[in-house]
Each structure stands twice: as structure tokens, then as C-alpha cells.
C-alpha atoms as a PDB file:
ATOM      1  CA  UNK A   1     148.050 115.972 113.064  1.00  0.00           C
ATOM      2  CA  UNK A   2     145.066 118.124 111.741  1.00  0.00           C
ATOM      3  CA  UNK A   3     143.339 117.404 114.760  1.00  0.00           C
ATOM      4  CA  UNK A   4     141.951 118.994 117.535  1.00  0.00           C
ATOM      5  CA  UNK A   5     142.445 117.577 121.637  1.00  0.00           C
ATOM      6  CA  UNK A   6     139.410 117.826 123.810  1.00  0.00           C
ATOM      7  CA  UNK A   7     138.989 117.083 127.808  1.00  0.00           C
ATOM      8  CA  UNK A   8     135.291 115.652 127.839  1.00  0.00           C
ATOM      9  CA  UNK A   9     133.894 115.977 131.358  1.00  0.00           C
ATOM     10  CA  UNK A  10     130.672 113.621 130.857  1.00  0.00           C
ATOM     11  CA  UNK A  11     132.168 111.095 131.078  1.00  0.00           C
ATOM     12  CA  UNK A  12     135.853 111.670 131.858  1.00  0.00           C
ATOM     13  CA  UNK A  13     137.930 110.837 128.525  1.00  0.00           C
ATOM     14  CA  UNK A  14     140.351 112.706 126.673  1.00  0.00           C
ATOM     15  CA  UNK A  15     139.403 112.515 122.781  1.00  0.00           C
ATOM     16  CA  UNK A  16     141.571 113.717 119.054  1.00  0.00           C
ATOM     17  CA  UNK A  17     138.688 114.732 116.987  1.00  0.00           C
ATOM     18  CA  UNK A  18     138.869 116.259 113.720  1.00  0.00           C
ATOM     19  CA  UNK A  19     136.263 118.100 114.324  1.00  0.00           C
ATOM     20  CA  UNK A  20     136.480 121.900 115.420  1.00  0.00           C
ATOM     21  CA  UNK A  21     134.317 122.676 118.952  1.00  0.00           C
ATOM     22  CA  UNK A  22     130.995 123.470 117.481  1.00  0.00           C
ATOM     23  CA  UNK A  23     130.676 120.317 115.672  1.00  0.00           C
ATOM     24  CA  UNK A  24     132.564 118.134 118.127  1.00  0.00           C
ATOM     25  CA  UNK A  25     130.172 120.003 120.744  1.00  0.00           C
ATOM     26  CA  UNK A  26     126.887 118.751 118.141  1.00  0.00           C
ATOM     27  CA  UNK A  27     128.712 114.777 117.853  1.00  0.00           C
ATOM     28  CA  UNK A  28     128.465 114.654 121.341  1.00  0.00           C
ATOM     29  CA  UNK A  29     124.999 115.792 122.146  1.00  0.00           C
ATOM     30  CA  UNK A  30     122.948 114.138 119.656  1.00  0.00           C
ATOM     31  CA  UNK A  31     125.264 111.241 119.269  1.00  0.00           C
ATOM     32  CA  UNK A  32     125.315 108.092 116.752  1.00  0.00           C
ATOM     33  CA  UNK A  33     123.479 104.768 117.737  1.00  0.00           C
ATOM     34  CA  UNK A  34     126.590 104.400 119.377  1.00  0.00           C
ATOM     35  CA  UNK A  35     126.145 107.246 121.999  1.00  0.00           C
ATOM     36  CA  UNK A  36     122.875 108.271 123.515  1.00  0.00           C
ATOM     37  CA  UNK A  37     121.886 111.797 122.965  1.00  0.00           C
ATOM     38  CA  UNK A  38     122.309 113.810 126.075  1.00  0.00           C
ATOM     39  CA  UNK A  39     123.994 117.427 127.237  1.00  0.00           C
ATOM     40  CA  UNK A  40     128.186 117.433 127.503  1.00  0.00           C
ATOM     41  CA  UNK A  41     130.943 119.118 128.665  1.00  0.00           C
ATOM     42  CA  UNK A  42     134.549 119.711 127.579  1.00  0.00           C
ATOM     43  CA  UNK A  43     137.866 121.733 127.477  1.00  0.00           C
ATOM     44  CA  UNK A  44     139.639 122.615 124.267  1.00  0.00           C
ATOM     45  CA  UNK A  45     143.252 120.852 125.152  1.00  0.00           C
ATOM     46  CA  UNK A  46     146.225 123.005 123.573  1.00  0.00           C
ATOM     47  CA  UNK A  47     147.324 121.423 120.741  1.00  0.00           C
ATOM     48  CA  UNK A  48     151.639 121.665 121.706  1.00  0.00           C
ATOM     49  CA  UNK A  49     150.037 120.085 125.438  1.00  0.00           C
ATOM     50  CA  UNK A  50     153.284 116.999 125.781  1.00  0.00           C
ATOM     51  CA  UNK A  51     152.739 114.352 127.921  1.00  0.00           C
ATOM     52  CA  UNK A  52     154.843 111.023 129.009  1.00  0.00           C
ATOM     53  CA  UNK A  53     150.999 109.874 130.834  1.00  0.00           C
ATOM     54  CA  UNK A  54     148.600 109.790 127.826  1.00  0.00           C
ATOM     55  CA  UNK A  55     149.903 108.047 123.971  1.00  0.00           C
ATOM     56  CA  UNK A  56     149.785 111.488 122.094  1.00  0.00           C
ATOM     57  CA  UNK A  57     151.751 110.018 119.418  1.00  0.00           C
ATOM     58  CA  UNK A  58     149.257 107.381 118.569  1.00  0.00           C
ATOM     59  CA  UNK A  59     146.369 110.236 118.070  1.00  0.00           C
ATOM     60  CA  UNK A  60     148.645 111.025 114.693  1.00  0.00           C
ATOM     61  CA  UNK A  61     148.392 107.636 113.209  1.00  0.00           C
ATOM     62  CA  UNK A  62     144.415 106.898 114.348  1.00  0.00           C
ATOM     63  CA  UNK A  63     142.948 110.382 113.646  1.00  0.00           C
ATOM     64  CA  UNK A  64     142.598 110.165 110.169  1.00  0.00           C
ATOM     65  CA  UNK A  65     139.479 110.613 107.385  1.00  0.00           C
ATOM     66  CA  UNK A  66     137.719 107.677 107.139  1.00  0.00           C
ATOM     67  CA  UNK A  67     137.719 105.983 103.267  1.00  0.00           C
ATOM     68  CA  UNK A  68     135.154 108.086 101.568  1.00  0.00           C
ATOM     69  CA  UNK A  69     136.687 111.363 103.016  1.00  0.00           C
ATOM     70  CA  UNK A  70     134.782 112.265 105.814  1.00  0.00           C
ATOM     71  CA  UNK A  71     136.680 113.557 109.168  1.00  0.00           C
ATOM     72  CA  UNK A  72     137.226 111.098 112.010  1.00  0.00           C
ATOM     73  CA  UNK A  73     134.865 112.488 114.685  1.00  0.00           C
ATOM     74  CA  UNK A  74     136.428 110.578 117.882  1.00  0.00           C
ATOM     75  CA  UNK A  75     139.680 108.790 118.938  1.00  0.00           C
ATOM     76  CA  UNK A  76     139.558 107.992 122.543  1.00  0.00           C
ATOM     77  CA  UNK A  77     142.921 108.280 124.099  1.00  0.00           C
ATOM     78  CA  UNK A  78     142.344 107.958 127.444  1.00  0.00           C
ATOM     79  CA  UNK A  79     139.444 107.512 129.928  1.00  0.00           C
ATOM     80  CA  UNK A  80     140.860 107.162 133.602  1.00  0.00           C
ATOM     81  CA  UNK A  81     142.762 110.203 135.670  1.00  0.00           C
ATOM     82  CA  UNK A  82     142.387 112.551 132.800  1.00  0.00           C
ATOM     83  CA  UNK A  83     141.605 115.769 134.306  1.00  0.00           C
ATOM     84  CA  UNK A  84     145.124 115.132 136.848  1.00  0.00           C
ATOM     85  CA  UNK A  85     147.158 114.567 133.891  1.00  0.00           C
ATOM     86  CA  UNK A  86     145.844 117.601 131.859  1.00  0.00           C
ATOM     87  CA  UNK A  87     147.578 120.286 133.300  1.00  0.00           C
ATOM     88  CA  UNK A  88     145.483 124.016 133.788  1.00  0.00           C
ATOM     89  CA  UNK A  89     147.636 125.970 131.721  1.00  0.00           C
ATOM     90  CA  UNK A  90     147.081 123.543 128.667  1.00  0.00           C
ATOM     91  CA  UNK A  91     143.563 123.896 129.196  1.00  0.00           C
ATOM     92  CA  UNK A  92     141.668 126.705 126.527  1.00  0.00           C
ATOM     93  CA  UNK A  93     137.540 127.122 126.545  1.00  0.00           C
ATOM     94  CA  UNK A  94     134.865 125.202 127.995  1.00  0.00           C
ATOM     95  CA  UNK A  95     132.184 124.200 125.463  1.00  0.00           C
ATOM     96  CA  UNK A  96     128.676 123.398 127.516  1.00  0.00           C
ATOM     97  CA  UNK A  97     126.463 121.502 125.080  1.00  0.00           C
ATOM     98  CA  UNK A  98     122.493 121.506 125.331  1.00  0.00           C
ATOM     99  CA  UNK A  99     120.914 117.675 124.353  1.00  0.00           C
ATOM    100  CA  UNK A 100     119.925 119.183 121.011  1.00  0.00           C
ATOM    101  CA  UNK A 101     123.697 120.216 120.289  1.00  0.00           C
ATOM    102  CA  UNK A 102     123.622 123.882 120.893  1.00  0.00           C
ATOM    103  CA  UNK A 103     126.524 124.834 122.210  1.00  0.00           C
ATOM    104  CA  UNK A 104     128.317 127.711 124.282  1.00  0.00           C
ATOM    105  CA  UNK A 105     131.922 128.596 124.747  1.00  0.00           C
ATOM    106  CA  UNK A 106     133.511 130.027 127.921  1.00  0.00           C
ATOM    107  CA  UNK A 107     136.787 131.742 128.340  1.00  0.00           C
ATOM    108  CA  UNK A 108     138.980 131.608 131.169  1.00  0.00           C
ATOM    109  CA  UNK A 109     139.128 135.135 132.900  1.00  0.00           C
ATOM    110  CA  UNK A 110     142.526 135.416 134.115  1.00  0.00           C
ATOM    111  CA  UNK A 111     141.630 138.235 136.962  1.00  0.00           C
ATOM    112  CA  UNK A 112     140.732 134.730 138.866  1.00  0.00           C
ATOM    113  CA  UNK A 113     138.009 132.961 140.904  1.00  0.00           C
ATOM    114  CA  UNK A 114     135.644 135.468 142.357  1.00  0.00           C
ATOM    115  CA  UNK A 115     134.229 135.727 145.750  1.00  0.00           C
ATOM    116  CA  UNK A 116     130.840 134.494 145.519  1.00  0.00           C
ATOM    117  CA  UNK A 117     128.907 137.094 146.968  1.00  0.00           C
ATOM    118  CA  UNK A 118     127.396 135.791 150.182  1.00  0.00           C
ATOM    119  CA  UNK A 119     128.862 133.344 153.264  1.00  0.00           C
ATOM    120  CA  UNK A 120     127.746 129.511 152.246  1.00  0.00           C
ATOM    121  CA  UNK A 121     128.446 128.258 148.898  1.00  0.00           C
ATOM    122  CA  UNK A 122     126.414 125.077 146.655  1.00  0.00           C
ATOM    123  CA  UNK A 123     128.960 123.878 144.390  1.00  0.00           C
ATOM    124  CA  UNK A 124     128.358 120.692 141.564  1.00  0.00           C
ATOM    125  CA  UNK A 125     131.534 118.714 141.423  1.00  0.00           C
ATOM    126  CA  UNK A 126     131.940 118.006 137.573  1.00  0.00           C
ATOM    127  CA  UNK A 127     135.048 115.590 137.551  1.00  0.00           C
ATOM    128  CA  UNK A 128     136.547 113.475 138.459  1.00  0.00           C
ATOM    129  CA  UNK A 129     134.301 112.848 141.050  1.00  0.00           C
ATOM    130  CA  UNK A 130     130.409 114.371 141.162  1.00  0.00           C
ATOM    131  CA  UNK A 131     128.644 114.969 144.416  1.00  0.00           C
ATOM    132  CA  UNK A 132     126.683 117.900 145.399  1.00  0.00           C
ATOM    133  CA  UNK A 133     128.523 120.195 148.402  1.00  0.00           C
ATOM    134  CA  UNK A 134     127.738 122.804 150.461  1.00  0.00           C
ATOM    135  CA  UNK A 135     130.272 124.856 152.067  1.00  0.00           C
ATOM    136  CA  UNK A 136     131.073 127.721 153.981  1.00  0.00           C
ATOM    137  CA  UNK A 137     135.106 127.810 151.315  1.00  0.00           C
ATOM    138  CA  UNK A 138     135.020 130.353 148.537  1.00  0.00           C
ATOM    139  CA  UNK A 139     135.807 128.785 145.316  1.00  0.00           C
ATOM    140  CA  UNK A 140     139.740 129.248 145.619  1.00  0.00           C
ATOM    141  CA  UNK A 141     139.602 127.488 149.533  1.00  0.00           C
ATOM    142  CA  UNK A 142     137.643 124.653 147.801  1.00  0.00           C
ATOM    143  CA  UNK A 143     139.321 123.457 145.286  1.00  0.00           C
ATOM    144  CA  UNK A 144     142.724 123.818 147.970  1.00  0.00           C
ATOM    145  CA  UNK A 145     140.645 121.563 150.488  1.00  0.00           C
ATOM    146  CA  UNK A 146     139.458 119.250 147.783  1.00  0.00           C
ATOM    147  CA  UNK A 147     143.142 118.931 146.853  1.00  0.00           C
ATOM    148  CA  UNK A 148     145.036 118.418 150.008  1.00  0.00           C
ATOM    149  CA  UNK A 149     147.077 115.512 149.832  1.00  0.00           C
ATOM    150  CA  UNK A 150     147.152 115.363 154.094  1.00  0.00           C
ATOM    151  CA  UNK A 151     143.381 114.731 153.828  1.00  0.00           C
ATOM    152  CA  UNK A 152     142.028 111.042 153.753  1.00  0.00           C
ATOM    153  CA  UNK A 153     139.872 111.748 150.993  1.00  0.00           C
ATOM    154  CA  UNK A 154     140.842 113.987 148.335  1.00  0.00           C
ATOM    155  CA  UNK A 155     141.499 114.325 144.817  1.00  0.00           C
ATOM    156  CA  UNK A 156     144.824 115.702 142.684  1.00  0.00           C
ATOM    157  CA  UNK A 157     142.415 118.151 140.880  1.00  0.00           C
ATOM    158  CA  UNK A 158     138.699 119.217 140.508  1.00  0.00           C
ATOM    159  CA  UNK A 159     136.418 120.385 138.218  1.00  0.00           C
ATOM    160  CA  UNK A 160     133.324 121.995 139.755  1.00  0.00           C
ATOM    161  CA  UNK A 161     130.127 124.569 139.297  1.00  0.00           C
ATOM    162  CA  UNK A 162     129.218 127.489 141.058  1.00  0.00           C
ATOM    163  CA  UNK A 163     125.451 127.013 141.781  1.00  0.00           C
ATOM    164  CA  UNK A 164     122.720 129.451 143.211  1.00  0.00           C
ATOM    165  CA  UNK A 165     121.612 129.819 146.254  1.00  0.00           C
ATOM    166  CA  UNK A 166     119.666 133.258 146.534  1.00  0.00           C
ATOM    167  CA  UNK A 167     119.009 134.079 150.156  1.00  0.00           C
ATOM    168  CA  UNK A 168     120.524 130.957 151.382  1.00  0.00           C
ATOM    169  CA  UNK A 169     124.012 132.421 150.828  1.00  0.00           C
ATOM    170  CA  UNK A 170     123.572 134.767 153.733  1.00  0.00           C
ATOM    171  CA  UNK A 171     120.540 133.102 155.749  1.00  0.00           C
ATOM    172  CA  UNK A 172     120.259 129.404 155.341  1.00  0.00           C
ATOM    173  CA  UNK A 173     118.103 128.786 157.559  1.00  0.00           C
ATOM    174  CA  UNK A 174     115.386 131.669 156.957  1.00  0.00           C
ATOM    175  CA  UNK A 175     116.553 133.215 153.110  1.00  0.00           C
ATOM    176  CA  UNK A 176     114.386 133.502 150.304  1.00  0.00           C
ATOM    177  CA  UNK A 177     114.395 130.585 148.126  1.00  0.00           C
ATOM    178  CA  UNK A 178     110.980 130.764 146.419  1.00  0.00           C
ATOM    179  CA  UNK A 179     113.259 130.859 143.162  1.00  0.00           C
ATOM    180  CA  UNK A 180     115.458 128.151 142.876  1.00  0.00           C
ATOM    181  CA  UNK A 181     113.995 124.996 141.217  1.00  0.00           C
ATOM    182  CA  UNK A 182     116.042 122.223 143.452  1.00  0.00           C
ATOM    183  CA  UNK A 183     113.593 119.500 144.438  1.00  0.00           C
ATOM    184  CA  UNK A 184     114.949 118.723 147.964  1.00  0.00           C
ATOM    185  CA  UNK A 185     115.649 122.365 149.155  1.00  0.00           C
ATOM    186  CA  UNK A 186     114.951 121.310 152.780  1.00  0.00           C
ATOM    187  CA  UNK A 187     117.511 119.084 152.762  1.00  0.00           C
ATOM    188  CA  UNK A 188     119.882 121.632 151.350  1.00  0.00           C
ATOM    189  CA  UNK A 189     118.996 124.214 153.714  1.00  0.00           C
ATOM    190  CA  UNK A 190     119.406 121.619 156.563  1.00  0.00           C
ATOM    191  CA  UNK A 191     123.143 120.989 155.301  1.00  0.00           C
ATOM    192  CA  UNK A 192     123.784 124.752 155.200  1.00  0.00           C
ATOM    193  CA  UNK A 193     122.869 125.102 158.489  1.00  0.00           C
ATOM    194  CA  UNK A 194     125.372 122.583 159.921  1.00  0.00           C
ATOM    195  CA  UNK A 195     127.946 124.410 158.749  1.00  0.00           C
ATOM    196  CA  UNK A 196     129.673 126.563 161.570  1.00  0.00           C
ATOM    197  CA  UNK A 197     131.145 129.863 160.185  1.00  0.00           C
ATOM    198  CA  UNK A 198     134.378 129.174 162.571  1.00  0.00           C
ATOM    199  CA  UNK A 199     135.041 126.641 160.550  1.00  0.00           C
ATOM    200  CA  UNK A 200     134.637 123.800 162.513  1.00  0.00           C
ATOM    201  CA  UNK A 201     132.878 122.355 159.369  1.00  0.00           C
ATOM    202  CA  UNK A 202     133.069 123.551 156.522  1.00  0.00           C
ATOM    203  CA  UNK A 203     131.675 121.491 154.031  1.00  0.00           C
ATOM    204  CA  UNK A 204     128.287 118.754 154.146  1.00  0.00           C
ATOM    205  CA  UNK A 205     127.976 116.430 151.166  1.00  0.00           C
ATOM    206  CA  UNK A 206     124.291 117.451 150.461  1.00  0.00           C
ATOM    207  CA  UNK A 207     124.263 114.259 147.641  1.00  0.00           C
ATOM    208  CA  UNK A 208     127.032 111.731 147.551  1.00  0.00           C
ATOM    209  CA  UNK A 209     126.343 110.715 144.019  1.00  0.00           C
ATOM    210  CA  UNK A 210     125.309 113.727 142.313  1.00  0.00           C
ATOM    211  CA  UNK A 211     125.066 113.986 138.789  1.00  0.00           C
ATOM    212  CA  UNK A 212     126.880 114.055 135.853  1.00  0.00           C
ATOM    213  CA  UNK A 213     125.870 117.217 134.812  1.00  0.00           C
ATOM    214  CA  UNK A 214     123.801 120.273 135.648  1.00  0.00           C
ATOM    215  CA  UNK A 215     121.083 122.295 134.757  1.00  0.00           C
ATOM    216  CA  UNK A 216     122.513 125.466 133.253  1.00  0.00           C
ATOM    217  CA  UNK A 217     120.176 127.276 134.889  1.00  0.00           C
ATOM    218  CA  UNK A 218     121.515 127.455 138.446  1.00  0.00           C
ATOM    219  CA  UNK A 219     124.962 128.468 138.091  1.00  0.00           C
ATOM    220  CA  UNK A 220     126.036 131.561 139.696  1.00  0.00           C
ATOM    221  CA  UNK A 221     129.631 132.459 139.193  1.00  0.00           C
ATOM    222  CA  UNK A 222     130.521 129.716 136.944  1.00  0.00           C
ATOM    223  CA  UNK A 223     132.733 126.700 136.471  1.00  0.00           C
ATOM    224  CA  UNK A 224     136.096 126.288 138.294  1.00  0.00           C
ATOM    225  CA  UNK A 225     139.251 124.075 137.821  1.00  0.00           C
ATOM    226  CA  UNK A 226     141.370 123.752 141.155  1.00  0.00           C
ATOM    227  CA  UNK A 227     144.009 122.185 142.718  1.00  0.00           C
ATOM    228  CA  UNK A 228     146.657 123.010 145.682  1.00  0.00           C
ATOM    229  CA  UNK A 229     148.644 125.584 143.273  1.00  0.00           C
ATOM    230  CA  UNK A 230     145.518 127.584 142.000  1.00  0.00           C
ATOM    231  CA  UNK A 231     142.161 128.228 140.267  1.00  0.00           C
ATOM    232  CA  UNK A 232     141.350 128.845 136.764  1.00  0.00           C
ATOM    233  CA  UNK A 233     138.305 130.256 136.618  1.00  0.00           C
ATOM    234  CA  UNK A 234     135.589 129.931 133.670  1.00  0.00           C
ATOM    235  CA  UNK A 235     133.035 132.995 134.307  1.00  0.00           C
ATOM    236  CA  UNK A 236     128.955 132.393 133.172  1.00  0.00           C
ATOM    237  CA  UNK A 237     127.660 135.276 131.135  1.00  0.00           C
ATOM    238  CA  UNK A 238     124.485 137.080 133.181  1.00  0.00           C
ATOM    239  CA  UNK A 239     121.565 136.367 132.771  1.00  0.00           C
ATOM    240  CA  UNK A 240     120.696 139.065 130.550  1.00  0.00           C
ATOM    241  CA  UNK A 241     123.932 138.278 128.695  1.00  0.00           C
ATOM    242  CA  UNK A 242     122.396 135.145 128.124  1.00  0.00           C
ATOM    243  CA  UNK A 243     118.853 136.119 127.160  1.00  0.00           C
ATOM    244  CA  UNK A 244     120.347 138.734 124.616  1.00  0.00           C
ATOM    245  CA  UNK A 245     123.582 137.595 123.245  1.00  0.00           C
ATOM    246  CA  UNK A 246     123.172 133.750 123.261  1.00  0.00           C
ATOM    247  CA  UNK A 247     119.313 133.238 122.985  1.00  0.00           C
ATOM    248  CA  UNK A 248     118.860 129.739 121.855  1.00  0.00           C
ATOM    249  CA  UNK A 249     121.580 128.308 123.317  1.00  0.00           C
ATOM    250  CA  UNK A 250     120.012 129.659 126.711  1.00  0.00           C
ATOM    251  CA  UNK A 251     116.433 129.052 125.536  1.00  0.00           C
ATOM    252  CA  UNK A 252     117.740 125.520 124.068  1.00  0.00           C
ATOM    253  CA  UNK A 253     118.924 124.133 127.736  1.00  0.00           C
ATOM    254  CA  UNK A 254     115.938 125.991 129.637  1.00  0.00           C
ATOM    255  CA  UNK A 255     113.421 124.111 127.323  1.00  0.00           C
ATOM    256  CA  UNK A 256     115.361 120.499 127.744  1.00  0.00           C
ATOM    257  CA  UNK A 257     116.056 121.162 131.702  1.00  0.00           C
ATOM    258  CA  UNK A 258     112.453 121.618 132.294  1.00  0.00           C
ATOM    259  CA  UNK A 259     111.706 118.130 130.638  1.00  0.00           C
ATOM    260  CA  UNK A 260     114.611 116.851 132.831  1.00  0.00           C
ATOM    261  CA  UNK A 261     114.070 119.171 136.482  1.00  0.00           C
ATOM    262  CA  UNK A 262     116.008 117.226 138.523  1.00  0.00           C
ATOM    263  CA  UNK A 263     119.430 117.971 140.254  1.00  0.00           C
END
């Protein structure tokens, strides 16, 4: 199949596209009158990825040009447990897509999830579920807790976002946090501060529903995919990486997140 295989995050699905990243990135930001026009997410699947859970073999036969040439832009072949059934190893580079299509491609590094770089942690779960969490677990402990079966609530994998916390990370209840743009940052810092370092508790959902998204602008270490056997780990370029090797991406989702400042 000349096809490509992409793990969409907003909303969980995985699609055969004919499109390469860039354009499949555009499609899914600025849509058709069948999709409204919005920011997305999504993996690169590897193309020799085999699986008995999702109908591979029927992406060959419905992935095709339409009549007057042009490429198919989207067969959906599943929409339900996606992420679980997608194994890390198959997965390549995250594309994150601003609502005018720009779009920006992440590698995994394969030194691993890093530290963090302070005590309490804000992470944005992604998928398959979304809420917003605070927690004193490093993004390697997370995604462990997240995915322990012996839990009551858990899930098989997870996809979730660094996020910034300036001075919080160290002093949640007195830290600077004159910079970061989240709307209830009382209530965060009042979730923080429930957390006890000996681990007692260590996370506090500080929104159960979240969002499906995030703005680009507050992640910190970048985006993580977890489960009980390990992290991959998807590092975000600095923020002078940003400014001087991907200007209007960057510029692109600062300009539409200011329209849309809410997390």
C-alpha cells in the first residue's frame, strides 16, 4: 500500500492516509466541512507495524486515489483502544499541528525521559484519557503508576505532556508564578500542596476532564508515552530553539493560543 499509518491523538483513531506528515498534519487542522478546523496531534505508525487487533489488510483495498486522481486523505481504521494496541517501538515522530496547519515534528530521544528539574510535576494527559495532574512522580514513575494493573483505576498505556510550572516545582506554595498563563493557578498551587513528598500522595487530579489538547506554550520537557515496561520520550526544542529554528510554527500556535487562553 502507498500509504502512510498515523496514531491521531485528538481524537483517538488510527488513520491510512496517503498523505505524507506535513500535509496529513495541514488535512487535519484546517479540515473539510466535514471536520472543524482546530490544532492535532499524531504519531507516524511504522509502516511493517502487524497486528491481529486492528484490520491492516483492509487499509490496502480502501486507501486508494479517488476517480480523478487525487490521493485519499483519510481511512479510519480504528477509533477505540488505539494507543494500547500500537505498540512504542512501532511508534516514529510526533507531528503537533497549529489550527492554521503549521506543523512541527518531534523525534524520540532514545537517552530516555528526563528528570524534570524540580520536586512536583503538572503533566496534560493526551490519550486515552485527558485530565490535568499534579504529582510529586517523575515522568518514568508516572506513566508506571498510571499503568499498574493492581490499581483500581488505571490505563494499559498513556500519552501525556510535560507542562511548566516555574517556581512551583520546588515551592508550591510560595514560588514564582507571575509567568505562567493558567487561569486557575490557585487551584493548582492548592493541589501541589497536598501532595506529601513521602509519598503518601502522590498525585491530585487538578481537572478531571481536561482538555483535548494543550497550549504549546507551557510544555517543559515534552511529551511522553508510558506504560509498566518503559518510557519513550519525545523532547520539546527550547525556547530559543523554537524562536530561531521553527519561527512560525512557534509564532503560528502563540498567536492562535492567545485567541484560545484557556487550559
Amino acid at each position: 500500500m502507498n500509504a502512510y499509518l498515523y496514531l491521531s491523538l485528538v481524537p483517538e483513531s488510527l488513520v491510512a492516509s496517503m498523505l505524507p506528515p506535513e500535509e496529513f498534519g495541514a488535512y487535519l487542522a484546517t479540515g473539510t466541512r466535514k471536520r472543524p478546523h482546530g490544532p492535532a496531534m499524531f504519531f507516524q505508525v511504522r509502516r511493517d507495524f502487524a497486528s491481529e487487533y486492528f484490520a491492516l489488510s483492509d487499509a490496502d483495498r480502501r486507501c486508494v486515489p479517488h476517480a480523478d486522481g487525487q490521493p485519499k486523505h483519510s481511512v479510519y481504521l480504528a477509533v477505540y483502544r488505539v494507543l494500547e494496541h500500537v505498540p512504542r517501538e512501532a511508534l516514529g515522530g510526533l507531528f503537533l499541528v497549529t489550527s492554521h496547519g503549521r506543523v512541527l515534528e518531534l523525534q524520540p530521544d532514545g537517552s530516555g525521559p528526563e528528570a524534570g528539574g524540580g520536586s512536583y510535576y503538572l503533566y496534560q494527559e493526551l490519550c486515552p484519557v485527558h485530565p490535568l495532574i499534579a504529582t510529586i512522580l517523575d515522568p518514568r514513575g508516572f506513566a508506571r503508576f498510571i499503568a499498574d494493573a493492581a490499581r483500581p483505576i488505571h490505563v494499559p498505556r498513556i500519552c501525556f505532556a510535560d507542562l511548566e510550572l516555574a517556581g512551583l516545582a520546588e515551592d508550591p506554595a510560595h514560588g514564582d508564578a507571575r509567568e505562567l498563563p493558567y487561569p486557575h493557578l490557585e487551584h493548582i498551587r492548592d493541589c501541589l500542596c497536598e501532595l506529601a513528598p513521602s509519598g503518601e500522595k502522590q498525585t491530585k487530579t487538578v481537572d478531571r476532564v481536561g482538555r483535548q489538547g494543550l497550549l504549546y506554550r507551557c510544555v517543559k520537557t515534552g511529551f511522553y508515552v508510558g506504560d509498566q515496561e518503559g518510557v519513550l520520550h519525545y523532547p520539546y526544542p527550547s525556547r530559543e530553539e523554537l524562536d530561531s529554528e521553527h519561527y512560525v510554527w512557534w509564532h503560528c500556535a502563540n498567536d492562535t493560543e492567545l485567541e484560545h487562553a484557556t487550559l
